[in-house]
Structure formats: C-alpha cells, structure tokens
C-alpha atoms as a PDB file:
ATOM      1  CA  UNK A   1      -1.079 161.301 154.929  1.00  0.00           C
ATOM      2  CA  UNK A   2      -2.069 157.555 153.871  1.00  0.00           C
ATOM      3  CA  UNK A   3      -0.750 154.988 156.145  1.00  0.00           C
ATOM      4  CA  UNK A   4       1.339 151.572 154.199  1.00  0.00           C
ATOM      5  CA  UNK A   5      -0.890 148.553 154.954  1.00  0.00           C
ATOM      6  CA  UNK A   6       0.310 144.995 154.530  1.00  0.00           C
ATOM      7  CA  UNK A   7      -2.167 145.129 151.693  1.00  0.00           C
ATOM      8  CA  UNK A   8      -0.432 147.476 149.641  1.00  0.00           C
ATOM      9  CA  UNK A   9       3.029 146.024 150.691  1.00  0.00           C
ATOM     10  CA  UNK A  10       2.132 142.705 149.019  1.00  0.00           C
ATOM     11  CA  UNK A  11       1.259 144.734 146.046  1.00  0.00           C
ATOM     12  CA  UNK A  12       4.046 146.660 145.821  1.00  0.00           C
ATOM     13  CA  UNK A  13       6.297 143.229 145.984  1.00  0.00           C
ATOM     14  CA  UNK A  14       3.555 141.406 143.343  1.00  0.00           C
ATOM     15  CA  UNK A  15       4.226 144.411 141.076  1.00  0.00           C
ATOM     16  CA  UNK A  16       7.956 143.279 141.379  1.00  0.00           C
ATOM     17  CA  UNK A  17       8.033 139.682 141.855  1.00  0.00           C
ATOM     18  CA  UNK A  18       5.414 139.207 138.842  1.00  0.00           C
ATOM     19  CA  UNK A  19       7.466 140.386 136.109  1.00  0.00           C
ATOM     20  CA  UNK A  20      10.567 138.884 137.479  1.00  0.00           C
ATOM     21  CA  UNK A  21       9.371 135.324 137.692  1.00  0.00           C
ATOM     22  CA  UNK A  22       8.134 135.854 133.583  1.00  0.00           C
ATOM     23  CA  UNK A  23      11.569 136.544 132.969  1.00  0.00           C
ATOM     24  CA  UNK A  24      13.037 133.363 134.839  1.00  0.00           C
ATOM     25  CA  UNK A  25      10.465 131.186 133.132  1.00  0.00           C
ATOM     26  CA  UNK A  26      11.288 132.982 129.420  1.00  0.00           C
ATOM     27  CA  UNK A  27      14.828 132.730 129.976  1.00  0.00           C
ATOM     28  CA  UNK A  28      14.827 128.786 131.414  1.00  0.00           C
ATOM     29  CA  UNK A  29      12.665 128.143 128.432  1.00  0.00           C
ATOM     30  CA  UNK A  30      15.830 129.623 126.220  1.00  0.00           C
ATOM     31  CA  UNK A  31      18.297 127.780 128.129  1.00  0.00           C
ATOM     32  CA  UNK A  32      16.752 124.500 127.640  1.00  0.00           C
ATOM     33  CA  UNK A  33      16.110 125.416 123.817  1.00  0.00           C
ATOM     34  CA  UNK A  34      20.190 126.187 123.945  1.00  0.00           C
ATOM     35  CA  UNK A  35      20.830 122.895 125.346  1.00  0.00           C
ATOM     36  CA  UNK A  36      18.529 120.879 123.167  1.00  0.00           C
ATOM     37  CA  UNK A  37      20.699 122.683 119.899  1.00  0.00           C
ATOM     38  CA  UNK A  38      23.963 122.343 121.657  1.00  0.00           C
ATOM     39  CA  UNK A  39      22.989 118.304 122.434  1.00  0.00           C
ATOM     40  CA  UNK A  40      22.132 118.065 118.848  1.00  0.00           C
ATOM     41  CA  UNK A  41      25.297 119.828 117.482  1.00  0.00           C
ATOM     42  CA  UNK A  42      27.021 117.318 119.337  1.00  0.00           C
ATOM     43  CA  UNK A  43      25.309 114.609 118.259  1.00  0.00           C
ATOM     44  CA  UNK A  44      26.154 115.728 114.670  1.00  0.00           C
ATOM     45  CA  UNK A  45      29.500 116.461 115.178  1.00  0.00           C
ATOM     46  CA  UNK A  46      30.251 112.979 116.786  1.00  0.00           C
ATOM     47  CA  UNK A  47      28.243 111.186 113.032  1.00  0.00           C
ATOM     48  CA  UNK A  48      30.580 113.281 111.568  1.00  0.00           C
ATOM     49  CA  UNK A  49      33.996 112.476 113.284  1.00  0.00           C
ATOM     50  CA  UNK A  50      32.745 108.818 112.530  1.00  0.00           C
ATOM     51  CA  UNK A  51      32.468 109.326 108.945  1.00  0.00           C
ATOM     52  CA  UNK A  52      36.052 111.013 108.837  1.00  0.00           C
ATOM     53  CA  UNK A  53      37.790 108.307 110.473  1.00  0.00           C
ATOM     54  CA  UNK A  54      35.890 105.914 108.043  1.00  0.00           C
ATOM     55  CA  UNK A  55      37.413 108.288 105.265  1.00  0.00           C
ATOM     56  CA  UNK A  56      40.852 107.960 106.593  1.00  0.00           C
ATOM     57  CA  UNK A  57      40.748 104.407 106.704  1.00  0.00           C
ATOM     58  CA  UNK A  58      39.400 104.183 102.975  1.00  0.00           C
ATOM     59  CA  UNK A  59      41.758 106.388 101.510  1.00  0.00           C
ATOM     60  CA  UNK A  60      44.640 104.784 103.103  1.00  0.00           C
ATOM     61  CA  UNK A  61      43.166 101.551 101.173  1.00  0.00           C
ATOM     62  CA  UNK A  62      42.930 103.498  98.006  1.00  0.00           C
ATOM     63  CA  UNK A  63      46.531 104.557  98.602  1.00  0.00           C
ATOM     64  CA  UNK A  64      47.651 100.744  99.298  1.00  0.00           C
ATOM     65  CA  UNK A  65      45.657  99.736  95.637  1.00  0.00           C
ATOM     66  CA  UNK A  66      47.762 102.414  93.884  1.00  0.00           C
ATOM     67  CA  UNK A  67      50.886 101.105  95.028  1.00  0.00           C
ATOM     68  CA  UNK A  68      49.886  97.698  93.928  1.00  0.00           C
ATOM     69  CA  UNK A  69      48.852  99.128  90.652  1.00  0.00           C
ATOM     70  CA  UNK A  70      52.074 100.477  90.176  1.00  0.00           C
ATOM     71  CA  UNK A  71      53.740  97.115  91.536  1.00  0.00           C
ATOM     72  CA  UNK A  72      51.673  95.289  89.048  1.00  0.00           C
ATOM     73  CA  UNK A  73      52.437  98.123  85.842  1.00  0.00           C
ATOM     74  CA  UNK A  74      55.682  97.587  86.748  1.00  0.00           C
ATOM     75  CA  UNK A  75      55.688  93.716  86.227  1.00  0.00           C
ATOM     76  CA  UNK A  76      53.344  93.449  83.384  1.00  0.00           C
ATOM     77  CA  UNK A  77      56.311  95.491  81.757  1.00  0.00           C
ATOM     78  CA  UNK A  78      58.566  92.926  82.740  1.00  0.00           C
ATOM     79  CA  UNK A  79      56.391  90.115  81.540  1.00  0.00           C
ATOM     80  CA  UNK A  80      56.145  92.378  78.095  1.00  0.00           C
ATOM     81  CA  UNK A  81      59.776  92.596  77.643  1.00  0.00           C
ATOM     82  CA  UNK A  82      60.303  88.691  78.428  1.00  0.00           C
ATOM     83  CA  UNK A  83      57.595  87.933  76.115  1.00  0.00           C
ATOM     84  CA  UNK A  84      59.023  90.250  73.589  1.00  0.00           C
ATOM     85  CA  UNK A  85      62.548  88.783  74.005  1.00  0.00           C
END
C-alpha cells in the first residue's frame, strides 16, 4: 500500500485551493462590476430627483401665470364693459 507524502498532500490541497481562489477572483470581479452599476444608478437617480424638483418649481410658476391670466381676463372684461358704457 502507497504511503501519503507531504508531496501529494500539497497536491491534494492545490487541487482544492486552485479552483477555489478562481472563484473568489470571478466573483470579486462581479461584485465590483455590481457596485460600479449600482454607483451609477445612483448617480442617475440623484440627476433625476434634481430635474423633478426643478419641474415642481416650474409648474407651480406656470400655475401662478394662469391665475394671473385669469386675473387679467377678468379685468380686461371690466375695462370692455367701462369702455362700452
């Protein structure tokens, strides 16, 4: 019956350890890839939160000119009737 050496011990471990350690460097590679799309989502999201608030702000401007249209529709139909008076 063969006898284990340390030789074959190592080998039996490299068979192992080999493998292993191309599966921690695939899967860090695909955890920094995750990262770098999850940095950029939020990078994209936070433009677009930006633009939103600038969208609020506008339409409650457009809102304000309507109501001054109205104001002013409202007097030039004043002005009409004194005119017309």
């Amino acid at each position: 019956m063969p006898t284990l050496t340390k030789d074959d011990i190592w080998k039996g471990i490299s068979l192992l350890v080999v493998p292993l350690a191309g599966w921690v460097w695939n899967t860090n590679i695909k955890v920094t890839q995750l990262e770098l799309e999850v940095k950029h989502q939020q990078e994209q999201i936070a433009m677009l939160q930006k633009k939103i608030e600038g969208t609020e702000a506008d339409s409650k401007q457009i809102v304000g000119i309507q109501k001054d249209i109205e104001y002013i529709k409202v007097l030039v139909g004043n002005i009409e009737k004194f005119v017309r008076n």
